[in-house]
PDB file of N, CA and C in Angstrom:
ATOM      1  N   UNK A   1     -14.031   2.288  -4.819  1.00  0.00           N
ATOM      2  CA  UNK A   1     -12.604   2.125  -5.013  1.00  0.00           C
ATOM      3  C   UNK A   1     -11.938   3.496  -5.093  1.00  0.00           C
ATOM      4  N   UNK A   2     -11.239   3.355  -4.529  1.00  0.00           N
ATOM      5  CA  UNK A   2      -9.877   4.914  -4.742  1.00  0.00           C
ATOM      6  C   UNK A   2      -8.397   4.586  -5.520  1.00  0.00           C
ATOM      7  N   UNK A   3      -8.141   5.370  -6.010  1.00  0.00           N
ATOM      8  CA  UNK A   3      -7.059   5.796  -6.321  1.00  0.00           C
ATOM      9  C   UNK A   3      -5.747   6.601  -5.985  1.00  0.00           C
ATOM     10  N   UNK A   4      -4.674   6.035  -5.609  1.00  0.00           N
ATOM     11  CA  UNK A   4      -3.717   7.311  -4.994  1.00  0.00           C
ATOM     12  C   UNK A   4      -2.172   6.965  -6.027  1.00  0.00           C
ATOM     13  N   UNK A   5      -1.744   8.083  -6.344  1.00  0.00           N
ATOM     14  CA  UNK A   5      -0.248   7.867  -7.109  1.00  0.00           C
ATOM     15  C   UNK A   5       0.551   8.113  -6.152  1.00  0.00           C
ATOM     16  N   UNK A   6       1.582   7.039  -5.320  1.00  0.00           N
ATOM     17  CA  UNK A   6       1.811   7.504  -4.706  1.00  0.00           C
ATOM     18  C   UNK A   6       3.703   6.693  -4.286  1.00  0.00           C
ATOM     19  N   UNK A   7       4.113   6.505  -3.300  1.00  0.00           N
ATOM     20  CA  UNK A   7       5.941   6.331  -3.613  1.00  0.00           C
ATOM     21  C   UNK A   7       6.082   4.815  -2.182  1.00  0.00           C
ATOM     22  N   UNK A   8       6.701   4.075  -3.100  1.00  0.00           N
ATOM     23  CA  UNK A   8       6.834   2.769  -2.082  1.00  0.00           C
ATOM     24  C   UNK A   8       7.505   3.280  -0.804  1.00  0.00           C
ATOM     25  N   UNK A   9       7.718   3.045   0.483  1.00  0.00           N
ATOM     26  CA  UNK A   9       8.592   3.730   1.559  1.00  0.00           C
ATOM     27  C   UNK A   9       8.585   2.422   2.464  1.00  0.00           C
ATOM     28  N   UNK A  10       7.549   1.660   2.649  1.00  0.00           N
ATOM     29  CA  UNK A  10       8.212  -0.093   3.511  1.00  0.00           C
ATOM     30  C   UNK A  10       7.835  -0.875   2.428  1.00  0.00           C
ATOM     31  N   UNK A  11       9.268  -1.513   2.372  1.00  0.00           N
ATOM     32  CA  UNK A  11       9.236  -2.955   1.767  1.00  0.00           C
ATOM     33  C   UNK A  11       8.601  -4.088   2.151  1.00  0.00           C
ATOM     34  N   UNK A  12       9.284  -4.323   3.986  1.00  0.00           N
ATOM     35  CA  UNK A  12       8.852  -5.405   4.121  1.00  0.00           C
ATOM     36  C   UNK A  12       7.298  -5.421   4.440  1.00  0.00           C
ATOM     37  N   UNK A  13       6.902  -4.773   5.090  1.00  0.00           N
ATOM     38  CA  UNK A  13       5.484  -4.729   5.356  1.00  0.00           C
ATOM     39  C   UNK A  13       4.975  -3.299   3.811  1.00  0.00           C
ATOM     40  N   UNK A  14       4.617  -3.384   2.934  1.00  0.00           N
ATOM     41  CA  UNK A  14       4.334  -2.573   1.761  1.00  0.00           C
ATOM     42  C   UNK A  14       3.775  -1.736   2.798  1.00  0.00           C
ATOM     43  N   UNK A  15       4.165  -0.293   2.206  1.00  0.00           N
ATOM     44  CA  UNK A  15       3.514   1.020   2.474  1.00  0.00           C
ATOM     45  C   UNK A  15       4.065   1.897   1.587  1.00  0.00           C
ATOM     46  N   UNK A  16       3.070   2.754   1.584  1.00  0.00           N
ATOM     47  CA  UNK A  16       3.192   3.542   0.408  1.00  0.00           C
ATOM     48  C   UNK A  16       3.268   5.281   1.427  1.00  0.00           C
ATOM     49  N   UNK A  17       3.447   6.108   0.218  1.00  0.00           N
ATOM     50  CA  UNK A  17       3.282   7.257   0.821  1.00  0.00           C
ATOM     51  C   UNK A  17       3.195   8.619  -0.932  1.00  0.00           C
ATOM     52  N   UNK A  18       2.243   9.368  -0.172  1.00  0.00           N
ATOM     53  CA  UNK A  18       1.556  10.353  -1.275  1.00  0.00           C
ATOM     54  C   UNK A  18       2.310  11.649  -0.510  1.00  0.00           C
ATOM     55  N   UNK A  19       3.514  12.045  -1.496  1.00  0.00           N
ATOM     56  CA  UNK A  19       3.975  13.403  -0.941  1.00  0.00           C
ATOM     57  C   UNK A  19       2.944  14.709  -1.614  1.00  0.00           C
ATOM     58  N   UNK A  20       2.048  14.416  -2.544  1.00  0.00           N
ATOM     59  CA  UNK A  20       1.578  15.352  -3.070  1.00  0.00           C
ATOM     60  C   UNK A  20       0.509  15.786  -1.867  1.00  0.00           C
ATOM     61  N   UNK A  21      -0.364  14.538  -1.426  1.00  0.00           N
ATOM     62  CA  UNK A  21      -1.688  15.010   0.135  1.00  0.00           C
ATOM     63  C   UNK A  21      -0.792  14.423   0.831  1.00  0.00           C
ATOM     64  N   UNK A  22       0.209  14.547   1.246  1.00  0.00           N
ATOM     65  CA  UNK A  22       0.539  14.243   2.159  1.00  0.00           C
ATOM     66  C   UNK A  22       0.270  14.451   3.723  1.00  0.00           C
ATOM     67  N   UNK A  23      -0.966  15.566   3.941  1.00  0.00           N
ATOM     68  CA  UNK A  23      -1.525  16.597   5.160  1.00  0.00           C
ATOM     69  C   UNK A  23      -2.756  15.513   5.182  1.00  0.00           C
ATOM     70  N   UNK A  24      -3.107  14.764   4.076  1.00  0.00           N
ATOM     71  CA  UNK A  24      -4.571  14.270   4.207  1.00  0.00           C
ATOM     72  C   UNK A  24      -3.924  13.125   4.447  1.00  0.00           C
ATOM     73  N   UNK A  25      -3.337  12.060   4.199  1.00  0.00           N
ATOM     74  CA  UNK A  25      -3.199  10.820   4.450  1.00  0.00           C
ATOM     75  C   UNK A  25      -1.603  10.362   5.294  1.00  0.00           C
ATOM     76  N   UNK A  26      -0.735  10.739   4.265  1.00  0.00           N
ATOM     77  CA  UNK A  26       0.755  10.576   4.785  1.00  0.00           C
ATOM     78  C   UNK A  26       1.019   8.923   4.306  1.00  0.00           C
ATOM     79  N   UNK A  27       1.372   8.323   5.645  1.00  0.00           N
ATOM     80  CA  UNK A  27       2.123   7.137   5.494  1.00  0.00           C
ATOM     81  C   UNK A  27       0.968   5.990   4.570  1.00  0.00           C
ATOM     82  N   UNK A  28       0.790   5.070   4.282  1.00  0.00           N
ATOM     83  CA  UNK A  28      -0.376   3.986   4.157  1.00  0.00           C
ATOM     84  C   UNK A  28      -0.025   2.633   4.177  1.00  0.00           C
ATOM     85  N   UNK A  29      -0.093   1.901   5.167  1.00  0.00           N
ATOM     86  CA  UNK A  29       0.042   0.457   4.973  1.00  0.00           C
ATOM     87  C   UNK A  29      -1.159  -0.402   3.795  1.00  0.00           C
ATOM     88  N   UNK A  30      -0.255  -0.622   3.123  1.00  0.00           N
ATOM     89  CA  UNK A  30      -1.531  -2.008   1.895  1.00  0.00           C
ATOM     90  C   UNK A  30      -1.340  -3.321   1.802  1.00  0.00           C
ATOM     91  N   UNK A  31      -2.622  -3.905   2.571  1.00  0.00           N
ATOM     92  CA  UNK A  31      -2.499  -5.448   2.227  1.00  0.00           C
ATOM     93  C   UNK A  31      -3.303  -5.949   1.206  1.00  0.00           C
ATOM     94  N   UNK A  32      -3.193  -7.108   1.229  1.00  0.00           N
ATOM     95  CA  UNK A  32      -3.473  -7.719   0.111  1.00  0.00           C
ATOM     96  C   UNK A  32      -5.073  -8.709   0.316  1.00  0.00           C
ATOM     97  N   UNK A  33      -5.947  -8.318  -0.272  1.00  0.00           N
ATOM     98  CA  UNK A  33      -7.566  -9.212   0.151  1.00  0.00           C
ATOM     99  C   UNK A  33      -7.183 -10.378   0.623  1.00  0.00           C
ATOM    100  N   UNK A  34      -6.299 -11.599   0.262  1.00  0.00           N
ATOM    101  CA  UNK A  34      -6.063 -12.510   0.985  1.00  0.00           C
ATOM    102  C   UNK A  34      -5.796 -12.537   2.306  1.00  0.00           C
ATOM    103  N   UNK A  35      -5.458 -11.670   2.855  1.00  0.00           N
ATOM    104  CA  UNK A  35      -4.453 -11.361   4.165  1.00  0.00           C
ATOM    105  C   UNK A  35      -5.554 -11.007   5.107  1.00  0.00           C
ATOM    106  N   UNK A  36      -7.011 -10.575   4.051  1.00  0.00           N
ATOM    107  CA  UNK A  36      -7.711 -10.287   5.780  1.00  0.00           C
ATOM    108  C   UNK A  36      -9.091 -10.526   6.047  1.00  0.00           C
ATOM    109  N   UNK A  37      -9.620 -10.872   6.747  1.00  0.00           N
ATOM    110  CA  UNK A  37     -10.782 -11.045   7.342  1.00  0.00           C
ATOM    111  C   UNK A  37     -11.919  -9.788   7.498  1.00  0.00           C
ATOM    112  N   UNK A  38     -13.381 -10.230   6.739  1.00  0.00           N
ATOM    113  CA  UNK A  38     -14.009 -10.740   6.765  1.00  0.00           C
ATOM    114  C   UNK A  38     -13.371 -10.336   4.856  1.00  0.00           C
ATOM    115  N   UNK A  39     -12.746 -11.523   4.059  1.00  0.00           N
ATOM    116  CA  UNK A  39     -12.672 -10.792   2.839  1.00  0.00           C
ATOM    117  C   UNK A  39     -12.967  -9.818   1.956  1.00  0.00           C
ATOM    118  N   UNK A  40     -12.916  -9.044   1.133  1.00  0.00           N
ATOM    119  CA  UNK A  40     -13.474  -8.337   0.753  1.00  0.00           C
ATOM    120  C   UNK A  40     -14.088  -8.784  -0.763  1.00  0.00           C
ATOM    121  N   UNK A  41     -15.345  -8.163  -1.891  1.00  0.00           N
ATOM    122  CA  UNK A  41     -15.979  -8.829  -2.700  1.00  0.00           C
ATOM    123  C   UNK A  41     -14.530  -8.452  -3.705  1.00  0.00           C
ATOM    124  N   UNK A  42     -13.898  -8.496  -3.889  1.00  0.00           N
ATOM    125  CA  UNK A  42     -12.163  -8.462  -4.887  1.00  0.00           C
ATOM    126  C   UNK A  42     -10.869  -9.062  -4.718  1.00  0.00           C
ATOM    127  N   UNK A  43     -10.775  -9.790  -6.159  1.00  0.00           N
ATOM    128  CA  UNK A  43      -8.965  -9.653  -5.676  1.00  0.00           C
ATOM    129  C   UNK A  43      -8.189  -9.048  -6.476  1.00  0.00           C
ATOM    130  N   UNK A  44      -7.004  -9.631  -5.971  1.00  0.00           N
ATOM    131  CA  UNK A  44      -5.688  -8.968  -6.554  1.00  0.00           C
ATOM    132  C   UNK A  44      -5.601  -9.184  -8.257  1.00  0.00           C
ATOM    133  N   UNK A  45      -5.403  -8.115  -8.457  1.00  0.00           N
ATOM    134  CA  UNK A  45      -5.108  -8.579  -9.725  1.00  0.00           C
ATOM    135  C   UNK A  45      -3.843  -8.945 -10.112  1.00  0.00           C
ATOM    136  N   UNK A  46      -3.253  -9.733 -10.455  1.00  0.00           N
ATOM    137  CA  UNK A  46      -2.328 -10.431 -10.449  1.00  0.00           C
ATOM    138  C   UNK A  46      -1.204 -10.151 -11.661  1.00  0.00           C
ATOM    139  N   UNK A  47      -1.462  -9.242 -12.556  1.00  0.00           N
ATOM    140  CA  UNK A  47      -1.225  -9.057 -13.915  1.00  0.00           C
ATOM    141  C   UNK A  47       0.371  -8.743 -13.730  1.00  0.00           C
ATOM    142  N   UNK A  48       1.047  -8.312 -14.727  1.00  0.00           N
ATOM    143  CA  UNK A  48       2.465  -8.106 -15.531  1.00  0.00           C
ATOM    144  C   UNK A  48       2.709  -6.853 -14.691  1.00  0.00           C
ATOM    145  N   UNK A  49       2.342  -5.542 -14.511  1.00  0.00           N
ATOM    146  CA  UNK A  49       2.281  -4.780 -13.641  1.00  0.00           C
ATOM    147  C   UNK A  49       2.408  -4.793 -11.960  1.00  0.00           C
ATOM    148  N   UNK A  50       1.557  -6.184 -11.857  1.00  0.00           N
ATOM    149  CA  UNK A  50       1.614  -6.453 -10.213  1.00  0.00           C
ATOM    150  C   UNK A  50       2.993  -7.396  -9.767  1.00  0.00           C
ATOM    151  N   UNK A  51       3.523  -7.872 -10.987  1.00  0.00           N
ATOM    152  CA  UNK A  51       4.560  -8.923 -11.093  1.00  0.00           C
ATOM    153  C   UNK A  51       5.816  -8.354 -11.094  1.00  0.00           C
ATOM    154  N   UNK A  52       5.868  -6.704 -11.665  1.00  0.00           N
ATOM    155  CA  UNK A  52       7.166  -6.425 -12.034  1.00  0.00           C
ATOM    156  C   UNK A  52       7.522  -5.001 -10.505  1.00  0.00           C
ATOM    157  N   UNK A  53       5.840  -4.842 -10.085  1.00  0.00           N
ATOM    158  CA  UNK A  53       6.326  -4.395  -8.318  1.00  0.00           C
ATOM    159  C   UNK A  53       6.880  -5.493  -7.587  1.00  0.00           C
ATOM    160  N   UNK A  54       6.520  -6.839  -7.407  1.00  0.00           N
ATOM    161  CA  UNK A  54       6.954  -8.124  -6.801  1.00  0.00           C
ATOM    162  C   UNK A  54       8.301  -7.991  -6.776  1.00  0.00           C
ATOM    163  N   UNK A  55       8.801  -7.906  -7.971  1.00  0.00           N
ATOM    164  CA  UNK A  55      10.137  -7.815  -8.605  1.00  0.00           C
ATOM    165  C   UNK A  55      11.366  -6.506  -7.702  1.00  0.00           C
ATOM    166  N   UNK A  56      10.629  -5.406  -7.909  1.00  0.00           N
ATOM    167  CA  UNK A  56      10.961  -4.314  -7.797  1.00  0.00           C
ATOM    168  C   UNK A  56      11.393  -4.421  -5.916  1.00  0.00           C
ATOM    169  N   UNK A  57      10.242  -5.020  -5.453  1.00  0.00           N
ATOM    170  CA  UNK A  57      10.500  -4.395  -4.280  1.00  0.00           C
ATOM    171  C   UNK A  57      11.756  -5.481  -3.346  1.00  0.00           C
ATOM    172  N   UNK A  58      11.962  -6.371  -4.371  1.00  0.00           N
ATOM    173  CA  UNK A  58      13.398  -6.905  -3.653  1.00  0.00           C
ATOM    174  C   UNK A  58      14.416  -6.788  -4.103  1.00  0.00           C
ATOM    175  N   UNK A  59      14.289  -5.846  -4.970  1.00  0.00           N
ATOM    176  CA  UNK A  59      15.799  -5.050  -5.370  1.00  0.00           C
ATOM    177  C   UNK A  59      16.116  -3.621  -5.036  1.00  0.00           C
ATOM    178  N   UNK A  60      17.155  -2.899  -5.349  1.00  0.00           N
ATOM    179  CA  UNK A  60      17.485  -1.482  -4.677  1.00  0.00           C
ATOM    180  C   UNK A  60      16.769  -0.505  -5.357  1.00  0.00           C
ATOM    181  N   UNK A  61      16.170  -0.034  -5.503  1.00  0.00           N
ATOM    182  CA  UNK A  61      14.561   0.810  -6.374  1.00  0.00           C
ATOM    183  C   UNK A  61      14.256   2.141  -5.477  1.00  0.00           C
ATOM    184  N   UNK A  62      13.562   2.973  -6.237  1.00  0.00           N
ATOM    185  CA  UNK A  62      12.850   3.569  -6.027  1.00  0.00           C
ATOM    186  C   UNK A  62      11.638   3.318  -6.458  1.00  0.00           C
ATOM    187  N   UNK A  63      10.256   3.198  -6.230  1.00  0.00           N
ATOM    188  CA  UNK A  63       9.111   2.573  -7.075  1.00  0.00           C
ATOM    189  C   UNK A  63       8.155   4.000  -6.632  1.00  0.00           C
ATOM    190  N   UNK A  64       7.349   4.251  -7.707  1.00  0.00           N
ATOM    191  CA  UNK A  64       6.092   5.144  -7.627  1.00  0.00           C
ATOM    192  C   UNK A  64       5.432   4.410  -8.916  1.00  0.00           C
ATOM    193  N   UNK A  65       3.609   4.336  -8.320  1.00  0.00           N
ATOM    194  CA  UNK A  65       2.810   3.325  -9.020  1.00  0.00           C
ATOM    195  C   UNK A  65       1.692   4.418  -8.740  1.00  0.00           C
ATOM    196  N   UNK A  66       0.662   3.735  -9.354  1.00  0.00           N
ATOM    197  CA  UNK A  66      -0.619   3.940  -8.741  1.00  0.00           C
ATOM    198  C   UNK A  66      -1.447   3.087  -8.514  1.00  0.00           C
ATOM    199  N   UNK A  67      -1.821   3.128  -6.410  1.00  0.00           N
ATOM    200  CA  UNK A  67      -2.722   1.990  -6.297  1.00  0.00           C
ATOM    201  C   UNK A  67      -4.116   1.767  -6.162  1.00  0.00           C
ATOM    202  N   UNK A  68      -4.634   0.711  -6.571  1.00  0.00           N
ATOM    203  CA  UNK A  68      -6.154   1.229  -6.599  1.00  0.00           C
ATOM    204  C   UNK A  68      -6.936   0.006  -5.970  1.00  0.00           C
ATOM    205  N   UNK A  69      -7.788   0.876  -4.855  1.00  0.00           N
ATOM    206  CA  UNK A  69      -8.507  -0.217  -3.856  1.00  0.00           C
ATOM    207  C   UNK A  69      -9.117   0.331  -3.116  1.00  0.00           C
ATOM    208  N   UNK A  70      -9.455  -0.004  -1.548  1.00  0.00           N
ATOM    209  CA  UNK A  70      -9.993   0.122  -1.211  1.00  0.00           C
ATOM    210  C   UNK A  70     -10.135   0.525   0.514  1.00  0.00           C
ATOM    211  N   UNK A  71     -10.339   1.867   1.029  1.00  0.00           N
ATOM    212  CA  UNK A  71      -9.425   2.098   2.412  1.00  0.00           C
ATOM    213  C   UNK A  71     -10.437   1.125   3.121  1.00  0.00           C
ATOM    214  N   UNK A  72      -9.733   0.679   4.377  1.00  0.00           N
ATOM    215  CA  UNK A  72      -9.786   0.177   5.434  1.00  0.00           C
ATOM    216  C   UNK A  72      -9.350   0.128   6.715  1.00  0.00           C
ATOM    217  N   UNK A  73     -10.373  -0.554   7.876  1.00  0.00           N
ATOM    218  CA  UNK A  73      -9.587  -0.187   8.783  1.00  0.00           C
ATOM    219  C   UNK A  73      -9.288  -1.106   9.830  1.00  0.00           C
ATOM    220  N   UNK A  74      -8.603  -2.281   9.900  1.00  0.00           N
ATOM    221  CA  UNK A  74      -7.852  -3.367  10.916  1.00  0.00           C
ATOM    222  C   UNK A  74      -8.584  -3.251  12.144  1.00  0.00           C
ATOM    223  N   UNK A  75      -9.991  -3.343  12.622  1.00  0.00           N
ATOM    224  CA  UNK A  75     -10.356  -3.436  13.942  1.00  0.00           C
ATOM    225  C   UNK A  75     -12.017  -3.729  13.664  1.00  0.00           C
ATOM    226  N   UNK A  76     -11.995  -4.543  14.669  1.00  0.00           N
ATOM    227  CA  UNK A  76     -13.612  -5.093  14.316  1.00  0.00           C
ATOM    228  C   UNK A  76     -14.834  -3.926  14.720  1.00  0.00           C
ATOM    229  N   UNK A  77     -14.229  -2.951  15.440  1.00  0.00           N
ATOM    230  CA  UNK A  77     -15.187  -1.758  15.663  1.00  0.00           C
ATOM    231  C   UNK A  77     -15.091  -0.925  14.714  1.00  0.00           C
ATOM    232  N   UNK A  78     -15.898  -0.943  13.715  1.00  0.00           N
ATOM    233  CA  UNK A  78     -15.304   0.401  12.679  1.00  0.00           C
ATOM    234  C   UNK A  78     -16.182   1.416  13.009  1.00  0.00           C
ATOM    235  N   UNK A  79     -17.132   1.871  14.005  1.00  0.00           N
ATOM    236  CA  UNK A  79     -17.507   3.173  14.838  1.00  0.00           C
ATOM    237  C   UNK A  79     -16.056   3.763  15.339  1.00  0.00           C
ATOM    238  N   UNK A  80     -15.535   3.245  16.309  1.00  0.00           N
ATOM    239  CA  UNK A  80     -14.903   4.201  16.913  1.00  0.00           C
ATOM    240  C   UNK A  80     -13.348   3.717  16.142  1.00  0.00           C
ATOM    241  N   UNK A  81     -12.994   3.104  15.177  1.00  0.00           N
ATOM    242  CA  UNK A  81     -11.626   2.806  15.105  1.00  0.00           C
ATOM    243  C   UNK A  81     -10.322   2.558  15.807  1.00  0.00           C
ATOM    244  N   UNK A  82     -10.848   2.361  16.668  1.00  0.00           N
ATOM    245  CA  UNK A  82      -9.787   2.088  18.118  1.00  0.00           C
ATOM    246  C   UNK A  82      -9.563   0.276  17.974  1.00  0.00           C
ATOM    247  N   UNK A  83      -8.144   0.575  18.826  1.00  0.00           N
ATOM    248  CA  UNK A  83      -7.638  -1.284  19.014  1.00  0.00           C
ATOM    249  C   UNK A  83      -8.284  -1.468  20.693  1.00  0.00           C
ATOM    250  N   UNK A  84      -7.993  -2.717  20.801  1.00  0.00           N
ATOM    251  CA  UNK A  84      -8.509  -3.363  22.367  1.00  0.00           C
ATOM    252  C   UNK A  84      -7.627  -2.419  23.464  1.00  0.00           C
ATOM    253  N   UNK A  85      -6.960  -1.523  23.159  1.00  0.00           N
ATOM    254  CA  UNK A  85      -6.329  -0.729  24.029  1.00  0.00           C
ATOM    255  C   UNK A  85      -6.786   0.689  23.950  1.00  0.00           C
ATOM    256  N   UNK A  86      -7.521   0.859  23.084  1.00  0.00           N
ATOM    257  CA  UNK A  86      -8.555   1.959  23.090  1.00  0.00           C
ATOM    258  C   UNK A  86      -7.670   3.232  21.909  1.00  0.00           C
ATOM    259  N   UNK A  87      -6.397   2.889  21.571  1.00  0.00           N
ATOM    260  CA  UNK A  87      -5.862   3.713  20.787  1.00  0.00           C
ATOM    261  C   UNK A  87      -6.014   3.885  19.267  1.00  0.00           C
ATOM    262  N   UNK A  88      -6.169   4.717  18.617  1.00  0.00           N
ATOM    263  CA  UNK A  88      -6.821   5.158  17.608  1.00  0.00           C
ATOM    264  C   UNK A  88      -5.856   4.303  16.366  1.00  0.00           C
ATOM    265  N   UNK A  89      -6.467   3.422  15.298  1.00  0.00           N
ATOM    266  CA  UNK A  89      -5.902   2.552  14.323  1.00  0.00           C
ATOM    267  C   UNK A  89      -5.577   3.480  13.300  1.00  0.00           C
ATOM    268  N   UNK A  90      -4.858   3.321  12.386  1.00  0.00           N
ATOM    269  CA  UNK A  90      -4.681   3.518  10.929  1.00  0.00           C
ATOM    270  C   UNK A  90      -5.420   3.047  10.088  1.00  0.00           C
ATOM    271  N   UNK A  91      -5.508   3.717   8.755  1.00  0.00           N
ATOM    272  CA  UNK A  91      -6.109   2.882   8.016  1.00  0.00           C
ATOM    273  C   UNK A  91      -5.318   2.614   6.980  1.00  0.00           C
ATOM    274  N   UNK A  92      -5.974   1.583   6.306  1.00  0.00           N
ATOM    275  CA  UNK A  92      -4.748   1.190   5.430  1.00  0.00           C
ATOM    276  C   UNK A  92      -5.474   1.085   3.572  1.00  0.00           C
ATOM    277  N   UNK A  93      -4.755   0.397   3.098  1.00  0.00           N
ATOM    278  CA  UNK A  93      -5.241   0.380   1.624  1.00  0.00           C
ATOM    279  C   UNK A  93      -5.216  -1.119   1.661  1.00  0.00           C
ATOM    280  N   UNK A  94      -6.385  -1.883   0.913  1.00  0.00           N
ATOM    281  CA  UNK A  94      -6.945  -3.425   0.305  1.00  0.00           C
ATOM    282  C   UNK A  94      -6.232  -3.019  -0.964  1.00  0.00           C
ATOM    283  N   UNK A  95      -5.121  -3.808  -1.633  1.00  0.00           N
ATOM    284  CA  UNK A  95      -4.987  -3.597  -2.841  1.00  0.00           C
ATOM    285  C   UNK A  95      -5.875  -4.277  -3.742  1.00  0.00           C
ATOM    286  N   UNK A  96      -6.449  -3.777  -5.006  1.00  0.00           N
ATOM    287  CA  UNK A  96      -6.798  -4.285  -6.157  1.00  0.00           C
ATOM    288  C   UNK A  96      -6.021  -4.327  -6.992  1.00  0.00           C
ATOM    289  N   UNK A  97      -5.148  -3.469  -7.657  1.00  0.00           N
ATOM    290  CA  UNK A  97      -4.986  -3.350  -9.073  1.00  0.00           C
ATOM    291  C   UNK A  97      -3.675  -2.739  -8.582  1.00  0.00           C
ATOM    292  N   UNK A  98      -2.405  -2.616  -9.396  1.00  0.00           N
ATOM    293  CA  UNK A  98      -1.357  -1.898  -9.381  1.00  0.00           C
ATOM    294  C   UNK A  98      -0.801  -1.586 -10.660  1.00  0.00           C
ATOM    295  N   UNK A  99      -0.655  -0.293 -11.248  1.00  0.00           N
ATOM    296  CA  UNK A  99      -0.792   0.375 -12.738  1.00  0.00           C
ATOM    297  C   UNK A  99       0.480   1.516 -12.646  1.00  0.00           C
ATOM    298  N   UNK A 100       0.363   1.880 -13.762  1.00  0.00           N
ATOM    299  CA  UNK A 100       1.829   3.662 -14.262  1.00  0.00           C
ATOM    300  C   UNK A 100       3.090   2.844 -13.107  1.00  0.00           C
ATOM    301  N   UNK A 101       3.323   1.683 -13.318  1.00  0.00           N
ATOM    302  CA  UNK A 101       4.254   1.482 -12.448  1.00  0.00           C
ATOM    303  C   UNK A 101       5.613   2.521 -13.177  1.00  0.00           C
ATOM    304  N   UNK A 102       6.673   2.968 -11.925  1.00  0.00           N
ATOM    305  CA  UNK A 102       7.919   3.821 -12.417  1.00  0.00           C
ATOM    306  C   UNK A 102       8.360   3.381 -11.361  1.00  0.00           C
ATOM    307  N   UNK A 103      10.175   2.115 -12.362  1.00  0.00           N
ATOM    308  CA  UNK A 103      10.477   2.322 -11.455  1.00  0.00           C
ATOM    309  C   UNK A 103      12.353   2.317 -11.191  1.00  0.00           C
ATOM    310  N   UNK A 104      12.919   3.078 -10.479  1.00  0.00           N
ATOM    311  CA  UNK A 104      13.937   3.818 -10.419  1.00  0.00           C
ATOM    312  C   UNK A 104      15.320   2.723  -9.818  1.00  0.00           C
ATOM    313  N   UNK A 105      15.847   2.169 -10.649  1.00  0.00           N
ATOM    314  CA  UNK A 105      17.238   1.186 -10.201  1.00  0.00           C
ATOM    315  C   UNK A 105      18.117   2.340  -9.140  1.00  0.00           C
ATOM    316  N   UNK A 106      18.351   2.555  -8.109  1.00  0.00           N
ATOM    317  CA  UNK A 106      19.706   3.204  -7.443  1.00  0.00           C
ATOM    318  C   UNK A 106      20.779   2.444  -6.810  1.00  0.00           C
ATOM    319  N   UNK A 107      21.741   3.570  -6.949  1.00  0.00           N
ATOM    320  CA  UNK A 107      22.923   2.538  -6.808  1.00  0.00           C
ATOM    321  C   UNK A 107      23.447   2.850  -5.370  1.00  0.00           C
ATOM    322  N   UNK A 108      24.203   2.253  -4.443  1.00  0.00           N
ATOM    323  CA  UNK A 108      25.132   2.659  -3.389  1.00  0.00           C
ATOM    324  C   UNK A 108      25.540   3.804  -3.833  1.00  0.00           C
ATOM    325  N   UNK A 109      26.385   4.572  -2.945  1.00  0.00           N
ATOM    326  CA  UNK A 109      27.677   5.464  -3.414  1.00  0.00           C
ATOM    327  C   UNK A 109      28.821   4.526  -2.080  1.00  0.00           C
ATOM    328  N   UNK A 110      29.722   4.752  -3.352  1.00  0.00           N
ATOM    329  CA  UNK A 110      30.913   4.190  -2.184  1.00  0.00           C
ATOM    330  C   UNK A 110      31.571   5.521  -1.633  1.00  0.00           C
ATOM    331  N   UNK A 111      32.155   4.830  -0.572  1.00  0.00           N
ATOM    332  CA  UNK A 111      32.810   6.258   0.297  1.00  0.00           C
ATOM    333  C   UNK A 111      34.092   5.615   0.431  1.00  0.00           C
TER     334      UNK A 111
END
C-alpha cells in the first residue's frame, strides 16, 4: 500500500494531484476496488472521513486528503503497459482508505 498527500483536481472522474512530487507522478486518476476487474484483496473503507470527501466533492471546495492504496495499471498487459493501440497507459490509484481530510469552502467572486 502507498500513501500520497495530495489535492483533488477532477471531480467527476476523481483525480488527485501531488504538487509536492509532482516530477514523479503529477496528475492520478483513483478508482474505487468495486469499479475494477480482476478485484483487488481490499475495500473501501467507507468511514466518516470517506463520507465527508463524498460530500465535499459536490460542492465548491478545495479538498487536500491523504490517499492510501494501491497503484495500478488499467490494461491486461502489465509487461508493457500499453492499450490495444499500443500507447503507453497511466497509472492510477485503487483507493483504500481516505484520512487528514482538509477541506476549503470557496466562494465565486462577482464581477
Amino acid at each position: 500500500m502507498v500513501q500520497v498527500r495530495a489535492t483533488v483536481v477532477g471531480r467527476k472522474k476523481l483525480t488527485i494531484f501531488d504538487f509536492a512530487t509532482a516530477g514523479c507522478v503529477g496528475q492520478l486518476p483513483v478508482v474505487f476496488p468495486d469499479a475494477i476487474r480482476p478485484m483487488p484483496d481490499f475495500n473501501l473503507e467507507k468511514d466518516e472521513t470517506f463520507q465527508k470527501l463524498q460530500k465535499a466533492l459536490r460542492e465548491r471546495t478545495e479538498i487536500e486528503a491523504t490517499f492510501e492504496g494501491r497503484f495500478d495499471y488499467p490494461v491486461q498487459d502489465r509487461m508493457t503497459r500499453r492499450n490495444a493501440s499500443g500507447m503507453r497507459m497511466p497509472m492510477r490509484l485503487v483507493l483504500r482508505k481516505v484520512s487528514n481530510l482538509d477541506v476549503t469552502t470557496t466562494r465565486s467572486v462577482d464581477r
